[in-house]
Protein backbone atom coordinates (compact mmCIF):
# COMPACT_ATOMS: atom_id res chain seq x y z
CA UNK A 1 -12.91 -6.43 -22.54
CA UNK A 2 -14.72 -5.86 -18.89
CA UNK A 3 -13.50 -7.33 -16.22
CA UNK A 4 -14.42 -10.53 -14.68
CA UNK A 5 -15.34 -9.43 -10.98
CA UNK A 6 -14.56 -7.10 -8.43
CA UNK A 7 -11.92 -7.80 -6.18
CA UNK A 8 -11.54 -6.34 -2.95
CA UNK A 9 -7.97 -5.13 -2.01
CA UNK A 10 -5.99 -3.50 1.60
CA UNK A 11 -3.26 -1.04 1.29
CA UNK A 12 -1.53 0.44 4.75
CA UNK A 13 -0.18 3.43 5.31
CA UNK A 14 2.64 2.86 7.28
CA UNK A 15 4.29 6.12 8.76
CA UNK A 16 6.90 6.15 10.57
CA UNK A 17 9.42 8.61 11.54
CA UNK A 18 7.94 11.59 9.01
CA UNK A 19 8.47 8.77 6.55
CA UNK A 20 6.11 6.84 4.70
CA UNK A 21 6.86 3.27 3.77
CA UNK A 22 6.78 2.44 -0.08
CA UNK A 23 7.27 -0.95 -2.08
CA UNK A 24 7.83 -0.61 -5.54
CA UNK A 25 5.43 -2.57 -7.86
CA UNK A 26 6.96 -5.84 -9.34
CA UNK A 27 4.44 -7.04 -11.43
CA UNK A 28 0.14 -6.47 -12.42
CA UNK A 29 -0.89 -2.71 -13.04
CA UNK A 30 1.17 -0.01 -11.46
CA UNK A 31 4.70 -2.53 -12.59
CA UNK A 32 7.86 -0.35 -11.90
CA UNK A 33 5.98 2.37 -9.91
CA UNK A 34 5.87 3.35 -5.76
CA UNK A 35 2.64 2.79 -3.77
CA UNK A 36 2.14 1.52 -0.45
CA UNK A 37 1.86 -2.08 0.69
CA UNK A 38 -1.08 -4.13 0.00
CA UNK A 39 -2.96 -6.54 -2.20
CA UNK A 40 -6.00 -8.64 -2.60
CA UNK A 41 -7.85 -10.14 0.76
CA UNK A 42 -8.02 -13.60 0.57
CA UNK A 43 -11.10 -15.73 1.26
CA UNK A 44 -11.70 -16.21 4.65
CA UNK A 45 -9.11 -13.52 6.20
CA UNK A 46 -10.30 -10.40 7.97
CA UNK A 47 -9.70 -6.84 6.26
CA UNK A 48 -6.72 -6.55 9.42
CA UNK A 49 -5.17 -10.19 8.93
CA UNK A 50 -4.78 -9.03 5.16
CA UNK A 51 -3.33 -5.63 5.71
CA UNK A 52 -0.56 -7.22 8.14
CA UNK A 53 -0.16 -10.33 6.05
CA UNK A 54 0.56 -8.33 2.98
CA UNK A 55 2.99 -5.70 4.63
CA UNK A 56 4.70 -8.73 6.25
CA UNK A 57 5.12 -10.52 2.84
CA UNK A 58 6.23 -7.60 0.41
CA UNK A 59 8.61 -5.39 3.15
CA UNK A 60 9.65 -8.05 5.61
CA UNK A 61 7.93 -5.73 8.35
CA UNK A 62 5.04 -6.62 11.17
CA UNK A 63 2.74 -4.06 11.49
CA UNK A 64 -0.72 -3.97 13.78
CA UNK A 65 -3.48 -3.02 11.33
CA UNK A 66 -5.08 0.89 13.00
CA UNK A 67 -7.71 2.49 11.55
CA UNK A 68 -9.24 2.71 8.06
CA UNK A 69 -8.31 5.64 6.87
CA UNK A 70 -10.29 5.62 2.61
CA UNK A 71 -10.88 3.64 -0.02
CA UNK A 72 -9.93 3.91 -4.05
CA UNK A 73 -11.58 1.97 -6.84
CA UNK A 74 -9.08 1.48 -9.89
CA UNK A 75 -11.44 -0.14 -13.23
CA UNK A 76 -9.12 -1.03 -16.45
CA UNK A 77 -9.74 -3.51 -19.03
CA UNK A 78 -8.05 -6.43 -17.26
CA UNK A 79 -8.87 -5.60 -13.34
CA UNK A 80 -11.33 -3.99 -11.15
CA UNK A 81 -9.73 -3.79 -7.49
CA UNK A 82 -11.59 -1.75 -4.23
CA UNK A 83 -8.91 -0.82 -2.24
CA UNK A 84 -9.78 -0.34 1.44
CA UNK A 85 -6.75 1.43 2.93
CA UNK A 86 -5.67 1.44 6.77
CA UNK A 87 -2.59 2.74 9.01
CA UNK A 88 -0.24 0.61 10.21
CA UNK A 89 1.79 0.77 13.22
CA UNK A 90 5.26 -1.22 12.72
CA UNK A 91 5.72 -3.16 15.63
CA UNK A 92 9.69 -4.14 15.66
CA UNK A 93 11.17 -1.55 13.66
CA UNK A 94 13.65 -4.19 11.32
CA UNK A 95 14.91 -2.88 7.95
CA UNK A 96 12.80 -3.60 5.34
CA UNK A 97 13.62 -6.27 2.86
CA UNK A 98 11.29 -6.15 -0.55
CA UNK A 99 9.64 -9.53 -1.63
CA UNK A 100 6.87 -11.53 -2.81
CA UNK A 101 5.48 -8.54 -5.70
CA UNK A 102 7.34 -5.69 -4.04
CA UNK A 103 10.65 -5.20 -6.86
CA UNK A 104 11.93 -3.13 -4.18
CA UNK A 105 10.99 -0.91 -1.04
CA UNK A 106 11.98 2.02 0.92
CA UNK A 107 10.99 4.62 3.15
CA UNK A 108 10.48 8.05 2.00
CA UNK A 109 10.38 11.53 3.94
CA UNK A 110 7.88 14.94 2.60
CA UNK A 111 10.65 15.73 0.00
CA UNK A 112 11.41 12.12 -1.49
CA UNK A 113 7.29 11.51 -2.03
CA UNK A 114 6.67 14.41 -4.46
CA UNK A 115 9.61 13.10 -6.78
CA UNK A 116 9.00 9.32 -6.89
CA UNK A 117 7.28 8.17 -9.40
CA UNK A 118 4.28 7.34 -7.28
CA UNK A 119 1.29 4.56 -8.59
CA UNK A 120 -1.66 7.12 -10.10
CA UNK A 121 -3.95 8.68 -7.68
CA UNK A 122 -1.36 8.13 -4.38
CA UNK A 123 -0.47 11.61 -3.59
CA UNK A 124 -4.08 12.75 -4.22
CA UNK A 125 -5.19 10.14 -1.86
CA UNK A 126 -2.94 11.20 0.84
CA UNK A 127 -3.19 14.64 0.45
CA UNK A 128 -6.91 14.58 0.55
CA UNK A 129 -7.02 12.38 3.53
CA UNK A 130 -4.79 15.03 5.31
CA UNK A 131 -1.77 12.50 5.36
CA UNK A 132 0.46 15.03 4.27
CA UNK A 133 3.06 15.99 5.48
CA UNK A 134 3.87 13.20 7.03
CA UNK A 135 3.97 12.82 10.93
């Protein structure tokens, strides 16, 4: 089965500290693995309103949307998502509190990232976008 359309998705970076800021995946593809925040843009919302607006919903967190930093493409059967991905700047550093699709959410330092179970592709996005280690 092919999927219906093309969606087009944010994810943010968020580093802070030498850590990285990971939700863990509640539901849809990637359930019960680490990636960063994000989703699908909504119509009528900028690429920016939906990076802050998802980081704010799944961690609890506002962030100012920086600068794009790549994009992914994941096709399966049910879903076809291109995912623009930015940095994020938290703005008042809060604890994070996981909701909306996030199942949980943490932050994670160099050593932490290579033994989570990350979504596929992650670490080979941020090592090739020189994101690694983190600063």
């Amino acid at each position: 089965m092919a999927p219906r359309s093309v969606e087009t998705c944010v994810g943010a970076v968020v580093i802070d500290a030498g850590r990285l800021l990971l939700i863990q995946r509640g539901r849809g593809p990637g359930k019960g693995y680490w990636s960063i925040p994000g989703g699908r843009v909504e119509p009528g919302e900028t690429l920016i309103e939906a990076v802050e607006r998802e980081v704010l919903e799944e961690t609890g967190l506002k962030v100012q949307c920086g600068a794009f930093i790549g994009w992914v493409e994941r096709i399966a059967e049910a879903h076809h998502f291109v995912i623009l991905d930015f940095a994020a700047t938290v703005v008042v550093n809060d604890e994070p509190i996981a909701a909306d699709d996030a199942a949980a959410v943490t932050w994670v330092d160099d050593d932490q990232l290579h033994s989570t179970p990350l979504v596929p592709g992650l670490l080979e996005f941020l090592t090739s976008h020189r994101l690694l280690p983190l600063r």
